[in-house]
Protein backbone atom coordinates (compact mmCIF):
# COMPACT_ATOMS: atom_id res chain seq x y z
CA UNK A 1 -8.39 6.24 -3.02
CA UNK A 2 -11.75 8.19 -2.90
CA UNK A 3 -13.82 9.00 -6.58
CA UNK A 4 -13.57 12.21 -4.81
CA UNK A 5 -10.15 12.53 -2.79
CA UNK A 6 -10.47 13.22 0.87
CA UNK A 7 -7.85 16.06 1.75
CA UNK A 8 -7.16 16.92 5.66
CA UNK A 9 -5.56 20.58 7.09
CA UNK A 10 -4.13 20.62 10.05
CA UNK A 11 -3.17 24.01 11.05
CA UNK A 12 -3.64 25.84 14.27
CA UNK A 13 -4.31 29.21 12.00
CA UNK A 14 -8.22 29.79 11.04
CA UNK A 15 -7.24 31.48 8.66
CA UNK A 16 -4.87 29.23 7.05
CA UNK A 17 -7.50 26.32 7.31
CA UNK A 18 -10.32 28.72 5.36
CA UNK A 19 -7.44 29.75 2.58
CA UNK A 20 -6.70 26.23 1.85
CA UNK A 21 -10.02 24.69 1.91
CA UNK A 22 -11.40 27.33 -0.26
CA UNK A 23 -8.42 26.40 -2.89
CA UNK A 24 -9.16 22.86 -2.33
CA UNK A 25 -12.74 23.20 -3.03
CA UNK A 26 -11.97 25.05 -6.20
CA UNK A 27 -9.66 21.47 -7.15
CA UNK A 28 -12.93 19.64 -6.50
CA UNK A 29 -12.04 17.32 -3.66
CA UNK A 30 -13.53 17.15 -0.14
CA UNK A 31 -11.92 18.93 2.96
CA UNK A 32 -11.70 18.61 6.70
CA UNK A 33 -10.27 20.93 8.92
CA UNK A 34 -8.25 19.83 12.18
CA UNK A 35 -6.99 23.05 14.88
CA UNK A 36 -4.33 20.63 17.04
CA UNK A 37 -2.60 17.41 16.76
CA UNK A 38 -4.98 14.82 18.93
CA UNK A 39 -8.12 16.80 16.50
CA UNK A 40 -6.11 15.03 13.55
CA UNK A 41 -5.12 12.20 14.80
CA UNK A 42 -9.08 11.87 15.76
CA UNK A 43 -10.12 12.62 12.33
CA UNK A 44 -6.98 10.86 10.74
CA UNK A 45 -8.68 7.60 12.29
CA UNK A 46 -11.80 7.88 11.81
CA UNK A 47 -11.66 9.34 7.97
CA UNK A 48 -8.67 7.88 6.58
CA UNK A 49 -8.49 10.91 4.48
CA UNK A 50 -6.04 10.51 0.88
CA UNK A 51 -3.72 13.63 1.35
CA UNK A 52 -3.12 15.63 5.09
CA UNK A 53 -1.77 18.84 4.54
CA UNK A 54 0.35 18.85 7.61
CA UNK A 55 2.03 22.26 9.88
CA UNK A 56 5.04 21.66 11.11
CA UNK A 57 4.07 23.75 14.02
CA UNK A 58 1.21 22.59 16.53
CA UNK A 59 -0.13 23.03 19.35
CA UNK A 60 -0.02 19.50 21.63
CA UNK A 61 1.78 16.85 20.65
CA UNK A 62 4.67 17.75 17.93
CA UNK A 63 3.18 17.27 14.02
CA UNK A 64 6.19 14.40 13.37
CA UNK A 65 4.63 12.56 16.19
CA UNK A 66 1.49 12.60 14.14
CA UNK A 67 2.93 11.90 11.22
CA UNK A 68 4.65 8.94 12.31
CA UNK A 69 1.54 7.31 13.63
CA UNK A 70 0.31 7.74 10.52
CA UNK A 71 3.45 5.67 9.11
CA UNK A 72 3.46 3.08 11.65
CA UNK A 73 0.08 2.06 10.83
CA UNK A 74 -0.51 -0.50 7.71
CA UNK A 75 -3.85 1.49 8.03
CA UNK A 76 -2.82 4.51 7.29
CA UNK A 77 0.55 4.38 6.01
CA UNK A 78 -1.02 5.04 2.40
CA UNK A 79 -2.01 8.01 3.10
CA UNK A 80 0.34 10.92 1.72
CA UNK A 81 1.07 13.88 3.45
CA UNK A 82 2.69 17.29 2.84
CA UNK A 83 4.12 19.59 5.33
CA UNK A 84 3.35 22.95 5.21
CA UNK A 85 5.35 25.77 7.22
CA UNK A 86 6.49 29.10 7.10
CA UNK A 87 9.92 28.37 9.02
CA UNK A 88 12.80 28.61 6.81
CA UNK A 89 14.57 25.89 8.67
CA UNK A 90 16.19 22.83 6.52
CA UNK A 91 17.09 21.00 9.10
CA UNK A 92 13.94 20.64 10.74
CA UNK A 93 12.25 20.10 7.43
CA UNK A 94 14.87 17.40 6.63
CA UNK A 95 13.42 15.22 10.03
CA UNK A 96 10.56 15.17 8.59
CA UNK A 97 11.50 13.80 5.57
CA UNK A 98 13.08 11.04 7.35
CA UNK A 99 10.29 10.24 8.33
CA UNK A 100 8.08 10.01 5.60
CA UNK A 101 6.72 13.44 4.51
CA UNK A 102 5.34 13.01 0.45
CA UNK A 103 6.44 16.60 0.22
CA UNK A 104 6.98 20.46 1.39
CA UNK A 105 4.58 23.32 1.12
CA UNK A 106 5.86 26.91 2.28
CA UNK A 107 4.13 29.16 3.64
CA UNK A 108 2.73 31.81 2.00
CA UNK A 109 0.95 29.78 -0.31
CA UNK A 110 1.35 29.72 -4.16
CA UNK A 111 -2.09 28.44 -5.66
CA UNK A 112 -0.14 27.17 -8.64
CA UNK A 113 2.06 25.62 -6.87
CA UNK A 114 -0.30 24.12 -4.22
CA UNK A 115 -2.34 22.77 -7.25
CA UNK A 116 0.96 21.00 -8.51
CA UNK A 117 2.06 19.39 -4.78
CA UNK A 118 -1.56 18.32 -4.51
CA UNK A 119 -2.50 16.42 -7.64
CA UNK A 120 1.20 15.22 -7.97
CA UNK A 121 0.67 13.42 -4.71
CA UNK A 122 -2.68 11.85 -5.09
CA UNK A 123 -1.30 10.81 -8.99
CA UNK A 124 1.52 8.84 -7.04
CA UNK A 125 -0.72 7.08 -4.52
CA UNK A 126 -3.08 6.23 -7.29
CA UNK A 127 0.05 4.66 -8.93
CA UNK A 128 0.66 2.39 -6.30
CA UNK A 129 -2.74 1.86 -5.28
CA UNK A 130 -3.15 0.33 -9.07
CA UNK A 131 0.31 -1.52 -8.60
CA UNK A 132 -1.08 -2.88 -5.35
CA UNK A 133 -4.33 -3.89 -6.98
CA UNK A 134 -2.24 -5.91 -10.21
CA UNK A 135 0.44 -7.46 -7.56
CA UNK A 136 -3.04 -8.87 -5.62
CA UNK A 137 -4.99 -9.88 -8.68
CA UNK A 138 -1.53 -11.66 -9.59
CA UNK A 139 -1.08 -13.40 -6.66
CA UNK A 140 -4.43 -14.60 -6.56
CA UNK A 141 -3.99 -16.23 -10.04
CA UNK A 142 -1.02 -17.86 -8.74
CA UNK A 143 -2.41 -19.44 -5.93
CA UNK A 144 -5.41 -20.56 -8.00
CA UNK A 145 -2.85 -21.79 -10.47
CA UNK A 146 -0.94 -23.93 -8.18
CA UNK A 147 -3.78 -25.58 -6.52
CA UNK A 148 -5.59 -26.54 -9.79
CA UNK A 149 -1.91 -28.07 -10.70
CA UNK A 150 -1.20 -29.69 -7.74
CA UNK A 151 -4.87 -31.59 -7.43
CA UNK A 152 -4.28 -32.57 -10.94
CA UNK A 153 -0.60 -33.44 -10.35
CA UNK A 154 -2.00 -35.69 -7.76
CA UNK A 155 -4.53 -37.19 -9.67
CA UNK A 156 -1.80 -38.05 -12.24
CA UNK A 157 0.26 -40.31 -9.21
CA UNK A 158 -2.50 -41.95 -7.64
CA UNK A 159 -3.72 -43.24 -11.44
CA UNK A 160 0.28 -43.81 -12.30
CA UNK A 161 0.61 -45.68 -8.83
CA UNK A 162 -2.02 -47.92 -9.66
CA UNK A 163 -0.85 -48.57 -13.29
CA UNK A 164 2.42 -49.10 -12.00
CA UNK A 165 0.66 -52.13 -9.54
CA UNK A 166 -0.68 -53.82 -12.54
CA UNK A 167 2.43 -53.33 -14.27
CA UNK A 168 3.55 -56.46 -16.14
CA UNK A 169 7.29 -55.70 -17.28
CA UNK A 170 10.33 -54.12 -15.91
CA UNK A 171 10.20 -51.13 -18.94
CA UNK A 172 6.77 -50.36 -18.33
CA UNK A 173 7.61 -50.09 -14.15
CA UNK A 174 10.32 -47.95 -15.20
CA UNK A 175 8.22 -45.57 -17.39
CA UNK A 176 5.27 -45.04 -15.13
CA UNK A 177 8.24 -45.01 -11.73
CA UNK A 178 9.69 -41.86 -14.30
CA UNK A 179 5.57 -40.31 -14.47
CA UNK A 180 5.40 -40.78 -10.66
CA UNK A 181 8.85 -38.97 -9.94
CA UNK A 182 8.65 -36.29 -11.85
CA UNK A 183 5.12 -35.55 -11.11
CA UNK A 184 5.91 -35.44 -7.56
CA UNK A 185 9.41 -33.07 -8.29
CA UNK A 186 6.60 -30.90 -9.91
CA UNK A 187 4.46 -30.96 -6.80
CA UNK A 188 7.20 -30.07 -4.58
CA UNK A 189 8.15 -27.13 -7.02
CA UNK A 190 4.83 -25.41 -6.42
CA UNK A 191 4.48 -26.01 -2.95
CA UNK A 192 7.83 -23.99 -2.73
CA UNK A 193 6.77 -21.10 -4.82
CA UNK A 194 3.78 -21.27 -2.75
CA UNK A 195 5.47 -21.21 0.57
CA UNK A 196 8.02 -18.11 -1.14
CA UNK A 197 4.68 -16.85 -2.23
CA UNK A 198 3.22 -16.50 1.13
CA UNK A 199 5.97 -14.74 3.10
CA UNK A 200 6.52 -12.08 0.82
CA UNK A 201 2.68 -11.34 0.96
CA UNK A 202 3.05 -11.15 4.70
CA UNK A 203 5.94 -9.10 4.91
C-alpha cells in the first residue's frame, strides 16, 4: 500500500464524485474519479489504486462485473473495495458480497461513518500486506536455510565416503556407513520440505 493511500470513486453522479473526494481529501489520501464502468476498469489498471469506492449502479457494464475483474486478477485482487448505493435492496447487496465486496456504504453519506469504512479497510489490507511481507521474508530464510544444509550435508558424505574407503575395521565401516545414512535421510528431509515449500508458494 501507498505512504499516501490511493482511493478510486466510481459513480455516475458528479455530484457524488465531488462530495466524496472532498471528504477524502479532508482524510489526507489521494483521489480519482471514474463516471462509468470501462473509465474504472481503465484507471483500475493503470493505478492500482488501495480502496475503490464502488456504485452498485452504472452505466455500461454492471459494477459486479468490475468488481470481479478486480478479484480474478492476482494484480489486483488486493485491492479492497466498498460498495456504495442508495438501493435498499439486500439481496442485491448480498451478490456482491459473494463476490468479494470489503464492505457497504449507503447512500446518503455519513462522514463519520465513511471515515470508519475507509480507514477500517485500508488498516485490514495493511494487515495482510505485513503478513504477506513476514510469510515472504520467512520463506526466503527457509530456502536459504536448506541449501546452506544440504551443501554442507553433502560435504559431510563425500568426506564420510572417502573415510569409509580407507576404513580399516568392520566397527569403524559401520560408524561412518551410520554418518553416511543418516546424513543422506537428512538430505532427503529438506528436499521434501522444500518441494512442500514450493507448491504452497505457488498456489
Amino acid at each position: 500500500m501507498r505512504d499516501i493511500p490511493l482511493v478510486l470513486i466510481v459513480d455516475d453522479e458528479v455530484i457524488i464524485r465531488d462530495i466524496l473526494e472532498k471528504m477524502i481529501h479532508a482524510l489526507g489520501f489521494a483521489v480519482m474519479q471514474a463516471a462509468n464502468s470501462s473509465e474504472a476498469q481503465q484507471m483500475i489498471r493503470k493505478h492500482a489504486p488501495d480502496l475503490i469506492l464502488l456504485d452498485m449502479i452504472l452505466p455500461g457494464v454492471d459494477s459486479i462485473e468490475v468488481l470481479r475483474s478486480v478479484r480474478d486478477d492476482d494484480a489486483l485482487k488486493h485491492i479492497a473495495v466498498i460498495l456504495i448505493s442508495g438501493i435498499d435492496d439486500l439481496e442485491a447487496v448480498g451478490s456482491f458480497i459473494e463476490a468479494g465486496i470489503d464492505d457497504f456504504l449507503p447512500k446518503p453519506f455519513n462522514k463519520a461513518l465513511l471515515t470508519l469504512k475507509i480507514n477500517a479497510c485500508l488498516s485490514q489490507m495493511k494487515s495482510r500486506e505485513s503478513s504477506r511481507d513476514a510469510k515472504q521474508i520467512m520463506e526466503s530464510f527457509c530456502r536459504d536455510l536448506s541449501h546452506d544444509l544440504n551443501n554442507a550435508l553433502t560435504g559431510i558424505i563425500m568426506t564420510a565416503e572417502l573415510m569409509l574407503m580407507n576404513a580399516k575395521s568392520e566397527p569403524e565401516k559401520e560408524y561412518i556407513a551410520d554418518i553416511i545414512e543418516s546424513s543422506e535421510k537428512i538430505t532427503g528431509l529438506i528436499k521434501e520440505r522444500r518441494k512442500a515449500l514450493a507448491s504452497s508458494t505457488h498456489k
